[in-house]
Protein backbone atom coordinates (compact mmCIF):
# COMPACT_ATOMS: atom_id res chain seq x y z
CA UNK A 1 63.92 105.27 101.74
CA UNK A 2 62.62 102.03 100.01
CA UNK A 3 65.19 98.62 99.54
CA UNK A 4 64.69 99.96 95.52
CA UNK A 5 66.11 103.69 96.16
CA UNK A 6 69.15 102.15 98.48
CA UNK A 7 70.31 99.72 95.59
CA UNK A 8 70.12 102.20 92.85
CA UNK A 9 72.51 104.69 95.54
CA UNK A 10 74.81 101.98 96.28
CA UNK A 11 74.67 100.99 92.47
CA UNK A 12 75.92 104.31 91.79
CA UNK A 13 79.78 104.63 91.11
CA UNK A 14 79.75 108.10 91.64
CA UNK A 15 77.91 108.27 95.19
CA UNK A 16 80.51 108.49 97.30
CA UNK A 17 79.48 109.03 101.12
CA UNK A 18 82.31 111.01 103.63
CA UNK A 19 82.85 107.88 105.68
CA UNK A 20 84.09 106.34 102.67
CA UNK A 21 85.85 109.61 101.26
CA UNK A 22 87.64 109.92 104.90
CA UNK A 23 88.36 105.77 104.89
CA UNK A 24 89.56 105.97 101.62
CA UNK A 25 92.20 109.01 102.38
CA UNK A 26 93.16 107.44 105.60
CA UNK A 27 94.19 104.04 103.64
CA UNK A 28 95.83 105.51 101.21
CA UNK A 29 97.95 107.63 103.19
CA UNK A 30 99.11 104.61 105.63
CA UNK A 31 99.78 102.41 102.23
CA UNK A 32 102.13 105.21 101.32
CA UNK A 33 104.09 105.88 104.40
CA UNK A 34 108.00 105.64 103.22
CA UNK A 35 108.66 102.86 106.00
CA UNK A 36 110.71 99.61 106.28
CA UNK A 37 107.43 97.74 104.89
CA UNK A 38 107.56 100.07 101.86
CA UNK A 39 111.07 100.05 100.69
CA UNK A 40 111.22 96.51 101.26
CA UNK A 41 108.47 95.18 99.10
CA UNK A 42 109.87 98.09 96.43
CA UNK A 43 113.63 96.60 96.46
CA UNK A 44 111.96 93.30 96.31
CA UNK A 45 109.62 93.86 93.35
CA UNK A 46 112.94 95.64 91.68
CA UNK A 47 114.79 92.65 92.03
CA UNK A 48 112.40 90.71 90.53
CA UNK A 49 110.88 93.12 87.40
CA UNK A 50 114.64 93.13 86.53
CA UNK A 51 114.84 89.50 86.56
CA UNK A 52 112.17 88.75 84.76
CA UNK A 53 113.62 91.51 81.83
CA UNK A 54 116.75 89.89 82.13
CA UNK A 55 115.25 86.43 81.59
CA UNK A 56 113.01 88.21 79.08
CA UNK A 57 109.66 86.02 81.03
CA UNK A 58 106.93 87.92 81.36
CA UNK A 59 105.43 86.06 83.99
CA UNK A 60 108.25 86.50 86.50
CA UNK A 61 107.24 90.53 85.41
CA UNK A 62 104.34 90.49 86.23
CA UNK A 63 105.09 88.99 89.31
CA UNK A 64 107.25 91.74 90.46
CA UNK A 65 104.53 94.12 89.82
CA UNK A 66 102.40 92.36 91.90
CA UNK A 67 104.63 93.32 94.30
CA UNK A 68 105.60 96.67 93.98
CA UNK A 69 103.98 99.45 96.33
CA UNK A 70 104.97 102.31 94.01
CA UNK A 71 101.23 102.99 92.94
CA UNK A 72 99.62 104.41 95.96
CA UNK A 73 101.68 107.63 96.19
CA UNK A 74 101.36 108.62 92.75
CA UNK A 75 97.49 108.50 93.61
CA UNK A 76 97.87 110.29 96.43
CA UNK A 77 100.01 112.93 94.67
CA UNK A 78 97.01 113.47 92.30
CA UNK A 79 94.35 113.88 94.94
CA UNK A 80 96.50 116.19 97.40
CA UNK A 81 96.87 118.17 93.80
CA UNK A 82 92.62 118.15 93.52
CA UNK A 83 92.93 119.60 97.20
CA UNK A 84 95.50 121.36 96.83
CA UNK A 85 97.64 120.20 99.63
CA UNK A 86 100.92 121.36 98.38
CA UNK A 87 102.69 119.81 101.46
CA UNK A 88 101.59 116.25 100.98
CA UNK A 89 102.68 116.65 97.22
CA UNK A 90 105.95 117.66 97.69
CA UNK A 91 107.16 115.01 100.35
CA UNK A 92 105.73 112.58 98.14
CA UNK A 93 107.00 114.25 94.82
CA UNK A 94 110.22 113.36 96.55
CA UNK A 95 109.03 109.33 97.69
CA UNK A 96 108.41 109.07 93.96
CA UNK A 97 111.51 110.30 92.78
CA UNK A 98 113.71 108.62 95.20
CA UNK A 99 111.57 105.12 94.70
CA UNK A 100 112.63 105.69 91.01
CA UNK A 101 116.40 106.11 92.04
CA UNK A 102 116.51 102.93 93.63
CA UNK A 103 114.52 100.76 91.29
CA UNK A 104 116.67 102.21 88.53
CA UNK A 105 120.17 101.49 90.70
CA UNK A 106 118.61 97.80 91.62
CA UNK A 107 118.49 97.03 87.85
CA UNK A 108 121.70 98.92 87.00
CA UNK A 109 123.24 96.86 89.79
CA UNK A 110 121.35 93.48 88.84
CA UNK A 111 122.39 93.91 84.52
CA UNK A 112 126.08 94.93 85.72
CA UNK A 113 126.36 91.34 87.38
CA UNK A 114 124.29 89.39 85.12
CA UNK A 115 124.37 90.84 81.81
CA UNK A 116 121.57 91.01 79.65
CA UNK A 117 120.53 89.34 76.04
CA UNK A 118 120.44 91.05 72.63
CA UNK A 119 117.24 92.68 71.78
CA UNK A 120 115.37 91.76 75.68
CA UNK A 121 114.14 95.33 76.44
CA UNK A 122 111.68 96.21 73.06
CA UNK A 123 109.84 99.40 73.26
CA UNK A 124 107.69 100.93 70.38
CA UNK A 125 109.06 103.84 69.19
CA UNK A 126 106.45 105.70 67.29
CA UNK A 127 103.29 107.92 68.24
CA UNK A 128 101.02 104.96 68.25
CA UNK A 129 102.38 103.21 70.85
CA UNK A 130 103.31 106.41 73.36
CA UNK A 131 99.17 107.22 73.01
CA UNK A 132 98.41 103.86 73.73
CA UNK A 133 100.59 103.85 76.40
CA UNK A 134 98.95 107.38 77.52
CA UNK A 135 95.48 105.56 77.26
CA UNK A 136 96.36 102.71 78.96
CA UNK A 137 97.99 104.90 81.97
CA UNK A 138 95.22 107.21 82.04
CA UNK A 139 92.14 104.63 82.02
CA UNK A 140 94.07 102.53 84.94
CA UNK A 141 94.41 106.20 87.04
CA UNK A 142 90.32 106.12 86.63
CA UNK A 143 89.64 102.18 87.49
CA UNK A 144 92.70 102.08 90.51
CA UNK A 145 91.03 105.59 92.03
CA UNK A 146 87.61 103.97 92.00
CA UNK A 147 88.78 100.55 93.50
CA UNK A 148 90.21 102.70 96.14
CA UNK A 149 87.11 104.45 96.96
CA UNK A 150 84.87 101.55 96.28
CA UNK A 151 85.60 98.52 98.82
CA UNK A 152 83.22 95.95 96.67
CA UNK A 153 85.38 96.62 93.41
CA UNK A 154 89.03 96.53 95.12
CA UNK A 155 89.95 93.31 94.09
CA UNK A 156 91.16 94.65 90.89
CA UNK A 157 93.50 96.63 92.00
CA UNK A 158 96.24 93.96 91.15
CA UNK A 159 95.04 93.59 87.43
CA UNK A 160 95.26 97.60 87.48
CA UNK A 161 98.84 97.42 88.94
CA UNK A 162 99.80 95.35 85.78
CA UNK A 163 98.25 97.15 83.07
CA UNK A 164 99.52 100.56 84.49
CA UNK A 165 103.51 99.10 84.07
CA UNK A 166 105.35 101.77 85.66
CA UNK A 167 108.09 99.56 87.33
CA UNK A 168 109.24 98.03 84.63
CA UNK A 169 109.90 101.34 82.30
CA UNK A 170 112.21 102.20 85.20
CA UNK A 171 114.12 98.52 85.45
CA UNK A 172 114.61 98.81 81.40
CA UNK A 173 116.23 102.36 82.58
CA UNK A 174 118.80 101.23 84.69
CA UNK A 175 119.32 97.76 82.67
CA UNK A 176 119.93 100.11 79.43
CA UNK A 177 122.02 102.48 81.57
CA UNK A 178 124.48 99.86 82.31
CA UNK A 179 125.08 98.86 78.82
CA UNK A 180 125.35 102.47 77.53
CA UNK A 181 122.18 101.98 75.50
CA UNK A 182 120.98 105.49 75.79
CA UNK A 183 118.44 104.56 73.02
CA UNK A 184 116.76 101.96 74.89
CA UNK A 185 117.28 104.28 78.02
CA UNK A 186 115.70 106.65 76.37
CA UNK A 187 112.46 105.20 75.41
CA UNK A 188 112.12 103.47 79.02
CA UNK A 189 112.65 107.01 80.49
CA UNK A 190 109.62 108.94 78.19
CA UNK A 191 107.55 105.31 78.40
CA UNK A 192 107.49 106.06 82.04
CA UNK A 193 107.10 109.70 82.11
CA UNK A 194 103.97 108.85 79.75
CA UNK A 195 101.98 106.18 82.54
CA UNK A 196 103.41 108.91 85.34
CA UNK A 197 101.11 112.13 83.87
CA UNK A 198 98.69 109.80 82.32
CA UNK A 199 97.75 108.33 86.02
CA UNK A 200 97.97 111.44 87.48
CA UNK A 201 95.54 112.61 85.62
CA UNK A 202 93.01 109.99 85.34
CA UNK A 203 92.89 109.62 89.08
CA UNK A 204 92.98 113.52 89.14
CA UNK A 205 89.71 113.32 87.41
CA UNK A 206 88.21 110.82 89.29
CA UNK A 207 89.02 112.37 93.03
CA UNK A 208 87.59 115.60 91.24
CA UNK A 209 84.40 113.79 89.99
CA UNK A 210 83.96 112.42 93.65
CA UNK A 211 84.03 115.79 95.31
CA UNK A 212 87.12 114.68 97.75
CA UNK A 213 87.71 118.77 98.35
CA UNK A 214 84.97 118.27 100.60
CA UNK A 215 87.42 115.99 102.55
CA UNK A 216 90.29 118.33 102.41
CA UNK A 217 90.94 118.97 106.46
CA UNK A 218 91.05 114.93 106.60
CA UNK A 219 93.74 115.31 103.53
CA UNK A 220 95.76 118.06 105.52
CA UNK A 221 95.50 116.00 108.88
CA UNK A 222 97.03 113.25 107.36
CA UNK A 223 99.85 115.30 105.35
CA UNK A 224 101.09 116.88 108.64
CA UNK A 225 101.10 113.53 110.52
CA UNK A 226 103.12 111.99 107.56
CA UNK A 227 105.38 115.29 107.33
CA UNK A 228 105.92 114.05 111.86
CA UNK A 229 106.34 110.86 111.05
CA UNK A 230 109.09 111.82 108.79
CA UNK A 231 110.70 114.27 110.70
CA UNK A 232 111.20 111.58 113.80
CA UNK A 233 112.98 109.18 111.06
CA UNK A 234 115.61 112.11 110.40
C-alpha cells in the first residue's frame, strides 16, 4: 500500500481497525468500574459543581466538571445497547442512577448548610432552549464517542465534558430540592433527562456507524468481569 493510500485510511474518521475497537472497549470499561477512584472524584466534582452554583461562578463549574467521571458509563450504556449486551446495561443503568442519587444528596446536603442566593439556578423554560439543549447533548455523544475511539483526537474530551453539562442539572436538583423550589427542580430534572437520551443517542449512532457489533464477545467479556468484580464488593 503506498505512504498516499495509508494517510487517506488513517485520515478517515470512520476507519476504525479491531485493535482499536477492542482498546477502545477495554478503556472504557476500566474508566467505568464503580470503585473507590470513581466515587471519589464523583463526590468531589459534586462538591464543587454545587459550589460553584451556590457562588453562582461559572468557572469554579466548570471546574467540577472537569472532574466528574459520570460520562464514561452513559457511553458505555449506549454501546452495550448497539450490542445488545443487556447485562452490562443494566448494572450500569443502576451506576447511573445511583451516581445521580448522590450528586443530588451532595448538593441537597451542601444548599441545606449554606443556603443559596435569589435567582442563582436560571434555566430556560421554553422549547428553544430544551432543543438546544437536545442538540448540544446529542452532537457531544458523537464528538466524546469518536475521541474515545480515536487516540489522536482525545484531548477534547474535557471540552466535550463541559459542553455536555450533565452534573450540574443534577446539583440544581438537589439545591432546588432543599428550598422546596419544585419549579426550579423541575426544569433541572427534564434539563438532565434531555443531555441523558440526547448522548445516548449520539454515541449510539456513532458505535453503530463504527461497526463495534463486530466487537461484541470483547463487550460481553468485559460485562461479565465487571458483573465479578461487583459481586466480590458485595
Amino acid at each position: 500500500m503506498s505512504d498516499k493510500n495509508k494517510a487517506c485510511k488513517t485520515d478517515n474518521i470512520l476507519d476504525v481497525t479491531k485493535s482499536e475497537q477492542y482498546r477502545t472497549v477495554e478503556e472504557l470499561f476500566d474508566n467505568c468500574q464503580a470503585n473507590p477512584v470513581y466515587y471519589t472524584l464523583l463526590i468531589l466534582s459534586s462538591l464543587i459543581i454545587a459550589c460553584g452554583l451556590l457562588l453562582v461562578n461559572p468557572i469554579i463549574i466548570i471546574g467540577g466538571i472537569l472532574v466528574t467521571p459520570f460520562l464514561t458509563p452513559i457511553l458505555v450504556i449506549a454501546l452495550s445497547i448497539s450490542v445488545g449486551e443487556m447485562k452490562a446495561m443494566r448494572s450500569l443503568s443502576f451506576l447511573v442512577l445511583k451516581s445521580a442519587f448522590i450528586i443530588i444528596a451532595v448538593s441537597f446536603v451542601l444548599a441545606l448548610l449554606f443556603g443559596t442566593q435569589p435567582d442563582s439556578l436560571i434555566f430556560g423554560d421554553s422549547l428553544r432552549v430544551a432543543i438546544l439543549y437536545f442538540v448540544v447533548a446529542v452532537t457531544s455523544g458523537v464528538a466524546a464517542t469518536f475521541a474515545w475511539t480515536r487516540k489522536e483526537v482525545a484531548d477534547v474530551l474535557p471540552g466535550l465534558a463541559i459542553a455536555v453539562s450533565l452534573v450540574p442539572p443534577l446539583s440544581a436538583l438537589g439545591i432546588g430540592l432543599s428550598n422546596f423550589d419544585f419549579y426550579i427542580s423541575r426544569l433541572a430534572f427534564l434539563t438532565f433527562t434531555f443531555n441523558l437520551i440526547g448522548v445516548i443517542l449520539g454515541s449510539l449512532v456513532v458505535f453503530s456507524i463504527l461497526k463495534f457489533h463486530k466487537s461484541e464477545q470483547v463487550i460481553h467479556k468485559e460485562a461479565v468481569e465487571q458483573e465479578k468484580e461487583s459481586e466480590k464488593k458485595q
